[in-house]
C-alpha atoms as a PDB file:
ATOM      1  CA  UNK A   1     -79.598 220.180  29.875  1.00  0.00           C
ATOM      2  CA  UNK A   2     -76.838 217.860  30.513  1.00  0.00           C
ATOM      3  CA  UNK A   3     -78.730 214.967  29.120  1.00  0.00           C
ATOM      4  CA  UNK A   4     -79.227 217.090  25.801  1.00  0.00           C
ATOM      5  CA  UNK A   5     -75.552 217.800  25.718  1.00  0.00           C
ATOM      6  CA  UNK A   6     -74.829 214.066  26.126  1.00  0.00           C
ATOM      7  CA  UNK A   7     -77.860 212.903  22.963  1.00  0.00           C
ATOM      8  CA  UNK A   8     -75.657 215.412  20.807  1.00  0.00           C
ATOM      9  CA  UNK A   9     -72.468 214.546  21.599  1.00  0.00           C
ATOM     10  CA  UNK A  10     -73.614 211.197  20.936  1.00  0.00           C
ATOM     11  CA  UNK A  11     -75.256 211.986  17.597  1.00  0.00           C
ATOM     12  CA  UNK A  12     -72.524 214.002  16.556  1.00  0.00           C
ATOM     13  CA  UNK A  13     -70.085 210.976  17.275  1.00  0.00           C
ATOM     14  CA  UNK A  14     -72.168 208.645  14.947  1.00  0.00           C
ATOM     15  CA  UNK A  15     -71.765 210.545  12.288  1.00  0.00           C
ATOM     16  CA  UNK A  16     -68.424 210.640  12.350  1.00  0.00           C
ATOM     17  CA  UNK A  17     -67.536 213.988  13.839  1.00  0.00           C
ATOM     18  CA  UNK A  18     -64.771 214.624  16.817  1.00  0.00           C
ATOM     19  CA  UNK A  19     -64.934 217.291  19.267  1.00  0.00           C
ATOM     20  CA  UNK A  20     -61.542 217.412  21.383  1.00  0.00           C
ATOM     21  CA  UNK A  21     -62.517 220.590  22.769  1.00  0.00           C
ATOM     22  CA  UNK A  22     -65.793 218.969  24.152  1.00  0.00           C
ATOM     23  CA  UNK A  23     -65.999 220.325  27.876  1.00  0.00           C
ATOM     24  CA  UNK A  24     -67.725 217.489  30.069  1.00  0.00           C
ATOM     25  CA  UNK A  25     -66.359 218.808  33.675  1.00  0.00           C
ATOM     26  CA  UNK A  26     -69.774 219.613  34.329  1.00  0.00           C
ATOM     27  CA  UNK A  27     -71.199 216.078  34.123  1.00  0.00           C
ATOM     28  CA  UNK A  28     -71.848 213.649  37.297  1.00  0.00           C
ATOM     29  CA  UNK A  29     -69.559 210.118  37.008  1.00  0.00           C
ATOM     30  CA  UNK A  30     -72.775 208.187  36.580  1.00  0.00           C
ATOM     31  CA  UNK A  31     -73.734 210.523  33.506  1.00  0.00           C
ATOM     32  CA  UNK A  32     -70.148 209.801  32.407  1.00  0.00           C
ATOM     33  CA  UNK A  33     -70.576 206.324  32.751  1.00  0.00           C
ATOM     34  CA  UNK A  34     -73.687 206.403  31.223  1.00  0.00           C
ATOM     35  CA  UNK A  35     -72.550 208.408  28.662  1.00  0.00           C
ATOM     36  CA  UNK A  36     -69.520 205.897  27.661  1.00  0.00           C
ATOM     37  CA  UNK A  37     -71.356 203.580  27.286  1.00  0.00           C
ATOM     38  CA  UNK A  38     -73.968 204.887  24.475  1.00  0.00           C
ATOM     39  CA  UNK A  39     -70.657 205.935  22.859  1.00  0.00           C
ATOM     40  CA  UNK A  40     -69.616 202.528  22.205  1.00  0.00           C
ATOM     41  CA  UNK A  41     -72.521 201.490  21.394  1.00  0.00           C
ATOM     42  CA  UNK A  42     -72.513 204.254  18.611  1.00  0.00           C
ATOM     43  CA  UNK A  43     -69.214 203.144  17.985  1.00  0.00           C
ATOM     44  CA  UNK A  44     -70.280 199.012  17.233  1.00  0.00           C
ATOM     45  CA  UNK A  45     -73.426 200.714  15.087  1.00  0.00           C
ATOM     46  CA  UNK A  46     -70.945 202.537  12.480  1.00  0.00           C
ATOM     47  CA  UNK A  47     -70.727 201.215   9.142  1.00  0.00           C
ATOM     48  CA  UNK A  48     -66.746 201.091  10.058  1.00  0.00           C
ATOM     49  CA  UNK A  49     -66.895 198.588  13.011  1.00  0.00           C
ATOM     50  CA  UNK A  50     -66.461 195.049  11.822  1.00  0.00           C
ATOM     51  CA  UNK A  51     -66.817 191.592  13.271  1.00  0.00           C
ATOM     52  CA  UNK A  52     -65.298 188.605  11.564  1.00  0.00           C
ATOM     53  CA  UNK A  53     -64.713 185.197  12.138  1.00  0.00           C
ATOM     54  CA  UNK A  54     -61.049 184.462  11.294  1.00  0.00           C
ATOM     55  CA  UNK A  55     -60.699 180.761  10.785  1.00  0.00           C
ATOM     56  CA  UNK A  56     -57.835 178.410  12.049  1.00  0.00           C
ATOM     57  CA  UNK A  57     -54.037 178.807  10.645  1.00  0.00           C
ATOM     58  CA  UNK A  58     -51.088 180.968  10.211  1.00  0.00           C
ATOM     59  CA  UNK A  59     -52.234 184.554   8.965  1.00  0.00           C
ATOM     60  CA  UNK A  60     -49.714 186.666   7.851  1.00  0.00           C
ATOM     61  CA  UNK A  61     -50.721 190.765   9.499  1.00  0.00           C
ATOM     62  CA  UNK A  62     -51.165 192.947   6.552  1.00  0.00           C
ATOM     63  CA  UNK A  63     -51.653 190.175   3.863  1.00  0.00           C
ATOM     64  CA  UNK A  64     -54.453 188.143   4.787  1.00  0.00           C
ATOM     65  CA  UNK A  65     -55.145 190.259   8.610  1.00  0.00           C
ATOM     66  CA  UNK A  66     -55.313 193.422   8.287  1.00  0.00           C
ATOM     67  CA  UNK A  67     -52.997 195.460  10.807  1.00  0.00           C
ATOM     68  CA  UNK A  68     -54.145 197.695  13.079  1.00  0.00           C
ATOM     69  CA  UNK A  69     -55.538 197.704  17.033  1.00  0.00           C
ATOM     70  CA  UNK A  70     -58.237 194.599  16.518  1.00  0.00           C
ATOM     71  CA  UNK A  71     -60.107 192.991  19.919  1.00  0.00           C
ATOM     72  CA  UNK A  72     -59.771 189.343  19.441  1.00  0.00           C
ATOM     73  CA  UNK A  73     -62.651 186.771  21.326  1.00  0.00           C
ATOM     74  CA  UNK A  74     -63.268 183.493  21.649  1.00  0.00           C
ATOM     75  CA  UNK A  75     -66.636 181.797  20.363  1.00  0.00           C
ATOM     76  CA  UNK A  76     -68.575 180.825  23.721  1.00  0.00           C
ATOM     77  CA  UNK A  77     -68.594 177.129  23.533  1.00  0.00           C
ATOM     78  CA  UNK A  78     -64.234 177.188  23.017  1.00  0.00           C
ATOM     79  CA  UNK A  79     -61.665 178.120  25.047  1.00  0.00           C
ATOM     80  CA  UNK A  80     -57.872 178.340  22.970  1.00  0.00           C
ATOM     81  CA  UNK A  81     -54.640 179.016  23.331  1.00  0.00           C
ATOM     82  CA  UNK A  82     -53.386 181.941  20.470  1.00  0.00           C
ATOM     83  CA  UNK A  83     -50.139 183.290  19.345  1.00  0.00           C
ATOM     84  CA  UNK A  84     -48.868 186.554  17.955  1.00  0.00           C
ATOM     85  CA  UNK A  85     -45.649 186.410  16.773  1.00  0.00           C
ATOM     86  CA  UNK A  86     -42.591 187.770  14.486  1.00  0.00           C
ATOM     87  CA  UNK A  87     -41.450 185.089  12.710  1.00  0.00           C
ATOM     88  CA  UNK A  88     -42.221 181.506  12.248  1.00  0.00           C
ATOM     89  CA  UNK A  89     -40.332 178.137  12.991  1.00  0.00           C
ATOM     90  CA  UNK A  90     -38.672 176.129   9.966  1.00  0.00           C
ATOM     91  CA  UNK A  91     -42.540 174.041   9.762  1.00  0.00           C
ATOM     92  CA  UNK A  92     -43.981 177.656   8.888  1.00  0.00           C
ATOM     93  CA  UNK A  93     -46.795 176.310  11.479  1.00  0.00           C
ATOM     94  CA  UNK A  94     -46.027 177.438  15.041  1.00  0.00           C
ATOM     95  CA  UNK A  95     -44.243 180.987  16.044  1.00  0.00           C
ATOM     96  CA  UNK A  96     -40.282 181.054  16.427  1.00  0.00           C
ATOM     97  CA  UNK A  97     -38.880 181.161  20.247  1.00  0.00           C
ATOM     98  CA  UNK A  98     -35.950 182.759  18.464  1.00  0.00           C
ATOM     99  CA  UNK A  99     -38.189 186.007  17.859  1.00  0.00           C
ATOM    100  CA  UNK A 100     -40.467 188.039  20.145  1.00  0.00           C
ATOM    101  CA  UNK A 101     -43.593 186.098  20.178  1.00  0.00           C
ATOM    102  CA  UNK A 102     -46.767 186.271  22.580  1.00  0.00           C
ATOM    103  CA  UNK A 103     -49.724 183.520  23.342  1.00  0.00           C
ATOM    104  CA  UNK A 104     -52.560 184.439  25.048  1.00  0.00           C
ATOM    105  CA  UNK A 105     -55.076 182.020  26.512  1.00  0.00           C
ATOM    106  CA  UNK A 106     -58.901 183.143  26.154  1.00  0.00           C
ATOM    107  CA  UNK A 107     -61.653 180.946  27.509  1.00  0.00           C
ATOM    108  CA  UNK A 108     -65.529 180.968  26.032  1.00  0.00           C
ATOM    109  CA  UNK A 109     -68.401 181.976  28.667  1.00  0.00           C
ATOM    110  CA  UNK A 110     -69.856 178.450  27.851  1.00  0.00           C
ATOM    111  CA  UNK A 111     -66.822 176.557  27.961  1.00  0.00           C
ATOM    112  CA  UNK A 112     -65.915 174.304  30.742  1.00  0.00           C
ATOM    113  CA  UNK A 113     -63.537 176.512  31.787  1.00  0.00           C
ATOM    114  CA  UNK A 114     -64.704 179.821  31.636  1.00  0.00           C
ATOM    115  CA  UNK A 115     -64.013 181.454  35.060  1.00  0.00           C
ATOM    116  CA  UNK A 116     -59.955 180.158  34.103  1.00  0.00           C
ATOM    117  CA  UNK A 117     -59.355 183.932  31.878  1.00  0.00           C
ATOM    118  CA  UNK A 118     -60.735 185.946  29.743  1.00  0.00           C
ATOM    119  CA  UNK A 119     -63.137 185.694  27.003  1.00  0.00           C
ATOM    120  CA  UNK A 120     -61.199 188.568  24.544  1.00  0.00           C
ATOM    121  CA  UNK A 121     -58.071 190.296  24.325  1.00  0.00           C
ATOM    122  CA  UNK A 122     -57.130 193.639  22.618  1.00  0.00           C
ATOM    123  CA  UNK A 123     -53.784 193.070  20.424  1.00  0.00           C
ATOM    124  CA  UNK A 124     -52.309 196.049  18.462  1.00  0.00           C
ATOM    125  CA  UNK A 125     -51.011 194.178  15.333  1.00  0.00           C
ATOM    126  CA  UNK A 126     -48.060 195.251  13.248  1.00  0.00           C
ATOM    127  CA  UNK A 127     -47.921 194.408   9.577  1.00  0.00           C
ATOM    128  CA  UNK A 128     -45.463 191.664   8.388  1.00  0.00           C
ATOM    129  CA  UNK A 129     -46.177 189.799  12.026  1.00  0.00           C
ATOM    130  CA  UNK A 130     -48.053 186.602  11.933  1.00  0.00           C
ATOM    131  CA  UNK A 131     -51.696 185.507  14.203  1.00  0.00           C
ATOM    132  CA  UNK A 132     -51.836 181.723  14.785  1.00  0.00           C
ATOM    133  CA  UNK A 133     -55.001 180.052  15.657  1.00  0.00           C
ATOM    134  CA  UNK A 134     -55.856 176.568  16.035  1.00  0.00           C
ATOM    135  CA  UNK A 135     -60.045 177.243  16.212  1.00  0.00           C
ATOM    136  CA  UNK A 136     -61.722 179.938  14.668  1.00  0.00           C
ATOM    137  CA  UNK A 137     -61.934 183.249  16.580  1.00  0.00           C
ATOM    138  CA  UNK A 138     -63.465 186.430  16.345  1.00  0.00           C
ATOM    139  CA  UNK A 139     -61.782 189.650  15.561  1.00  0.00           C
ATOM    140  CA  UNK A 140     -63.399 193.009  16.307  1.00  0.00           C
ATOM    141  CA  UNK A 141     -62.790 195.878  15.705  1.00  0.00           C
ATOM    142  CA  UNK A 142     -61.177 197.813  19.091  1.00  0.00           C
ATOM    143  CA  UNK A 143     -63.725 200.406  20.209  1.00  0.00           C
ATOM    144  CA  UNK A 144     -61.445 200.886  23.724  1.00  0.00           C
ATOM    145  CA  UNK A 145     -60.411 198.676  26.713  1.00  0.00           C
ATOM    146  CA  UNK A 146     -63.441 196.906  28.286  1.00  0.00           C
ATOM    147  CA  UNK A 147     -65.337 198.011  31.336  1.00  0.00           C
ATOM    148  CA  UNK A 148     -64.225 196.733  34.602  1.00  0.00           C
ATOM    149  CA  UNK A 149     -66.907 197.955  36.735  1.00  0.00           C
ATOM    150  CA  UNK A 150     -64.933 200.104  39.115  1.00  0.00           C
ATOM    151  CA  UNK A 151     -67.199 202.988  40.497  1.00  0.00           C
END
C-alpha cells in the first residue's frame, strides 16, 4: 500500500500538482529515501527543468541569466574558478572587491584534480548581480541540495 501511495504521489508531482498536506509519517526512511529520489527524477523529466551551457564572460543576472535559485556544474574534463558578484571593476571584466562578491572553485570528475572540491554548486541569483566565467559551465535548474549519503 505504501508503495502505491509513493507511485501517486509521484505521478501527481509530475504533473505539476502539490500536496502540503501529504501525510508520509507512515513510511520507513529507506522508502523515504527511495521515494526522494524518484521525485527528482520527476523533477529533471518536467518540461520546466532546464540544462544549459552558459559560455565564458561577464553575464549580467536578469538580462542575459535569468535570476532565480540555478545549480551551477562544471563540464567533466575542467575544473574553474567562478565569481558571483555585485558590481564590476573599472575593466567591466572581473568582480569589484569594493562590493560583496563570491568565487567558488568547482572541479570536473575527469579533471586532474577532481577529488580537490566539488563538481556543482547551488547559487540563488539576484537580478542586476553579475556571473563571471572564464570556461563554459553548466547551469541547471535547482531541484534541491544534493544527496550526501547519510543514512
Amino acid at each position: 500500500m505504501k508503495k502505491l501511495a509513493a507511485l501517486v504521489l509521484i505521478l501527481m508531482m509530475a504533473a505539476g500538482h502539490a500536496f502540503a498536506d501529504l501525510d508520509l509519517s507512515g513510511m520507513s526512511f529507506d522508502e523515504l529515501l527511495d521515494l526522494r529520489n524518484k521525485v527528482n527524477q520527476a523533477l529533471m523529466m518536467s518540461e520546466e527543468y532546464q540544462e544549459v551551457e552558459v559560455p565564458a564572460g561577464v553575464w549580467k543576472i536578469g538580462e542575459e541569466l535569468p535570476a532565480g535559485h540555478w545549480t551551477v556544474a562544471v563540464r567533466p574534463k575542467d575544473y574553474i574558478q567562478i565569481y558571483y558578484c555585485r558590481e564590476l571593476d573599472e575593466t567591466g571584466m572581473f568582480e569589484s572587491f569594493d562590493a560583496p562578491h563570491q568565487s567558488y572553485m568547482l572541479f570536473g570528475a575527469e579533471s586532474s584534480f577532481k577529488d580537490e572540491g566539488p563538481e556543482q554548486i547551488d547559487i540563488k541569483m539576484e537580478a542586476g548581480w553579475y556571473f563571471i566565467t572564464t570556461v563554459p559551465v553548466i547551469f541547471k535548474t535547482f531541484t534541491g541540495k544534493p544527496d550526501l549519503g547519510f543514512r
